[in-house]
N, C-alpha and C. Protein backbone atom coordinates (compact mmCIF):
# COMPACT_ATOMS: atom_id res chain seq x y z
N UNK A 1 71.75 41.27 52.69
CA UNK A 1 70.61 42.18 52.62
C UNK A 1 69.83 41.96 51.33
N UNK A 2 70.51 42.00 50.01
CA UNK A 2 70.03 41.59 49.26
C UNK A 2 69.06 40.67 48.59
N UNK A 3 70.01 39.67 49.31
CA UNK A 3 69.60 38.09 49.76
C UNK A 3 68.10 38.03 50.22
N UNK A 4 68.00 38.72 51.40
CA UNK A 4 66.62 38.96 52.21
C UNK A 4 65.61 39.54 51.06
N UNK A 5 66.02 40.60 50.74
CA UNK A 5 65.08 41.52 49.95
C UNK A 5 64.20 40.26 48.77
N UNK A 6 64.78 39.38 48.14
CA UNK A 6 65.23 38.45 47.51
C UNK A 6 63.66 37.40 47.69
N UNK A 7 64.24 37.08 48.82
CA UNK A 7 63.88 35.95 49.59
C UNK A 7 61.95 36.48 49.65
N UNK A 8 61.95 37.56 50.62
CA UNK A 8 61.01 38.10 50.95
C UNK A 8 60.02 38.46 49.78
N UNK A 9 60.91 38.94 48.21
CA UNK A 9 59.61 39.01 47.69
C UNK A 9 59.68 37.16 46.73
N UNK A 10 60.39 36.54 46.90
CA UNK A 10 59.65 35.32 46.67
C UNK A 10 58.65 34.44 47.36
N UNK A 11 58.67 34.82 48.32
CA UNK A 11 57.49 34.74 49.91
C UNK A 11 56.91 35.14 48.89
N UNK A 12 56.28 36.43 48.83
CA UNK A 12 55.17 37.40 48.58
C UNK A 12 54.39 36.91 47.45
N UNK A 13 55.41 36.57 45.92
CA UNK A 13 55.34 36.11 45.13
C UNK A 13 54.51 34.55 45.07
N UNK A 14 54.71 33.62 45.88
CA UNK A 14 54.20 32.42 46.39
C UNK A 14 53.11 32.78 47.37
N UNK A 15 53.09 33.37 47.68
CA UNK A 15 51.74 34.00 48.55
C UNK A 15 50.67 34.70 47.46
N UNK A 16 50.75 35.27 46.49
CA UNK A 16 49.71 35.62 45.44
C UNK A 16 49.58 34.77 44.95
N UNK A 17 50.23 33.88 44.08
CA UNK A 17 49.91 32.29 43.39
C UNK A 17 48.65 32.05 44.28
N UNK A 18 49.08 31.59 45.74
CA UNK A 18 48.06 30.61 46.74
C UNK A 18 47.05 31.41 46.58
N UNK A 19 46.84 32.97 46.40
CA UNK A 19 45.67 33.86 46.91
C UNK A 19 45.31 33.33 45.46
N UNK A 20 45.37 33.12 44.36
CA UNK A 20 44.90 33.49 43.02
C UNK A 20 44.24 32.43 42.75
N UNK A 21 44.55 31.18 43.55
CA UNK A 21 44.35 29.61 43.49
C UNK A 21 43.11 29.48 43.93
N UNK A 22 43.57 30.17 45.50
CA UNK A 22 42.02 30.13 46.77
C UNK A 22 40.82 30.91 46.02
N UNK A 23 41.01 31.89 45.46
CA UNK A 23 39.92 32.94 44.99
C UNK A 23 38.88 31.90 43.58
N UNK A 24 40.02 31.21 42.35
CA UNK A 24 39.54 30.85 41.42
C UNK A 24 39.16 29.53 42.56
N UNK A 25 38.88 28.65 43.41
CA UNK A 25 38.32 28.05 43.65
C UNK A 25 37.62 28.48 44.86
N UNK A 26 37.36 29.33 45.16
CA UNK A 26 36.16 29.88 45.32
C UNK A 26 35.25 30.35 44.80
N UNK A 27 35.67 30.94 43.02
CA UNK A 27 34.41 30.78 42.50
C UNK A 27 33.69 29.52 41.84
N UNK A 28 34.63 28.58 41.83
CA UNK A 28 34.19 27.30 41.33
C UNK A 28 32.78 26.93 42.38
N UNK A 29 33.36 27.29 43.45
CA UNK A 29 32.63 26.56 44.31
C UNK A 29 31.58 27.28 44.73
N UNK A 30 31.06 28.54 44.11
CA UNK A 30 30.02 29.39 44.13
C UNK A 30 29.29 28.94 42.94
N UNK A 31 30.07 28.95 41.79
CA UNK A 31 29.52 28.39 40.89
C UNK A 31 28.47 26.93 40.80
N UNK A 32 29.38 26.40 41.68
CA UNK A 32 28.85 24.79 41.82
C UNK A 32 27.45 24.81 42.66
N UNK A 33 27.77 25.57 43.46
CA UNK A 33 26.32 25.87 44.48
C UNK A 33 25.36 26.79 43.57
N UNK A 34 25.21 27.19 43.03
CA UNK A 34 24.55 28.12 42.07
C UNK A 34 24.06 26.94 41.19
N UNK A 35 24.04 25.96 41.14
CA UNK A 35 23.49 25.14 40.33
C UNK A 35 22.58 23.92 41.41
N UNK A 36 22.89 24.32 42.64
CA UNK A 36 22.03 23.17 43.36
C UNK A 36 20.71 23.88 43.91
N UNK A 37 19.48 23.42 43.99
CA UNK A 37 18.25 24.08 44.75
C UNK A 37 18.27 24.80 45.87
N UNK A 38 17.80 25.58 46.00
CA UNK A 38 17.95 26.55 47.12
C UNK A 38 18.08 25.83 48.39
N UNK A 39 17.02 25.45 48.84
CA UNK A 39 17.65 24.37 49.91
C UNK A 39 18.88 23.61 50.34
N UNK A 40 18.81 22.76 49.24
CA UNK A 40 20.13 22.16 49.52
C UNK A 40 21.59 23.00 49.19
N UNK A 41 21.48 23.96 48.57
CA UNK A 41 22.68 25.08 48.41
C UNK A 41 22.26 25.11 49.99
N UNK A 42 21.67 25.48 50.85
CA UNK A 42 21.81 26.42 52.08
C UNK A 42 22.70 25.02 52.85
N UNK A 43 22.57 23.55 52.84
CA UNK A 43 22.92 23.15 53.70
C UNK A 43 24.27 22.60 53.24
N UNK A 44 24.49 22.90 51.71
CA UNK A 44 25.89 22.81 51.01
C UNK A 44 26.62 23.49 51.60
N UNK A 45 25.84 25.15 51.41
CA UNK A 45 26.93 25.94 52.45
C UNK A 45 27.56 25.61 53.60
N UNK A 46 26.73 25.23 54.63
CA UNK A 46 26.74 25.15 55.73
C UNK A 46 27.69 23.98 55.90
N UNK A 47 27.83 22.84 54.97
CA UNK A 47 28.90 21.43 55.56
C UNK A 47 30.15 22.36 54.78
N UNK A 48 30.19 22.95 53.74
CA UNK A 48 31.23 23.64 53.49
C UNK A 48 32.25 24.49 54.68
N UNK A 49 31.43 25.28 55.50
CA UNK A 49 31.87 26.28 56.17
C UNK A 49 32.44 25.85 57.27
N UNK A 50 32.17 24.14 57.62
CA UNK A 50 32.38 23.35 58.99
C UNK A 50 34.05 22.80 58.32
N UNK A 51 34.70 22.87 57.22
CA UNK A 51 35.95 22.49 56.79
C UNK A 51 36.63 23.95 56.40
């Protein structure tokens, strides 16, 4: 039981890392578009959103 309890919050634990990872490169990548012309930010977005 322990074991589980254990287990489960090292899941959880490795699951915030990945969230903390995804978020700071998501703002990279807001950031990065924030520096391209409006236009081409719109179609940046758009090949972005197709991956």
């Amino acid at each position: 039981m322990v074991a589980s309890i254990k287990q489960g919050q090292d899941s959880l634990n490795r699951l915030k890392v990945e969230y903390n990872e995804l978020e700071h490169l998501a703002r990279q990548i807001d950031q990065a578009l924030a520096t391209i012309p409006f236009t081409d930010r719109q179609k940046a977005k758009r090949l972005i959103e197709e991956y």
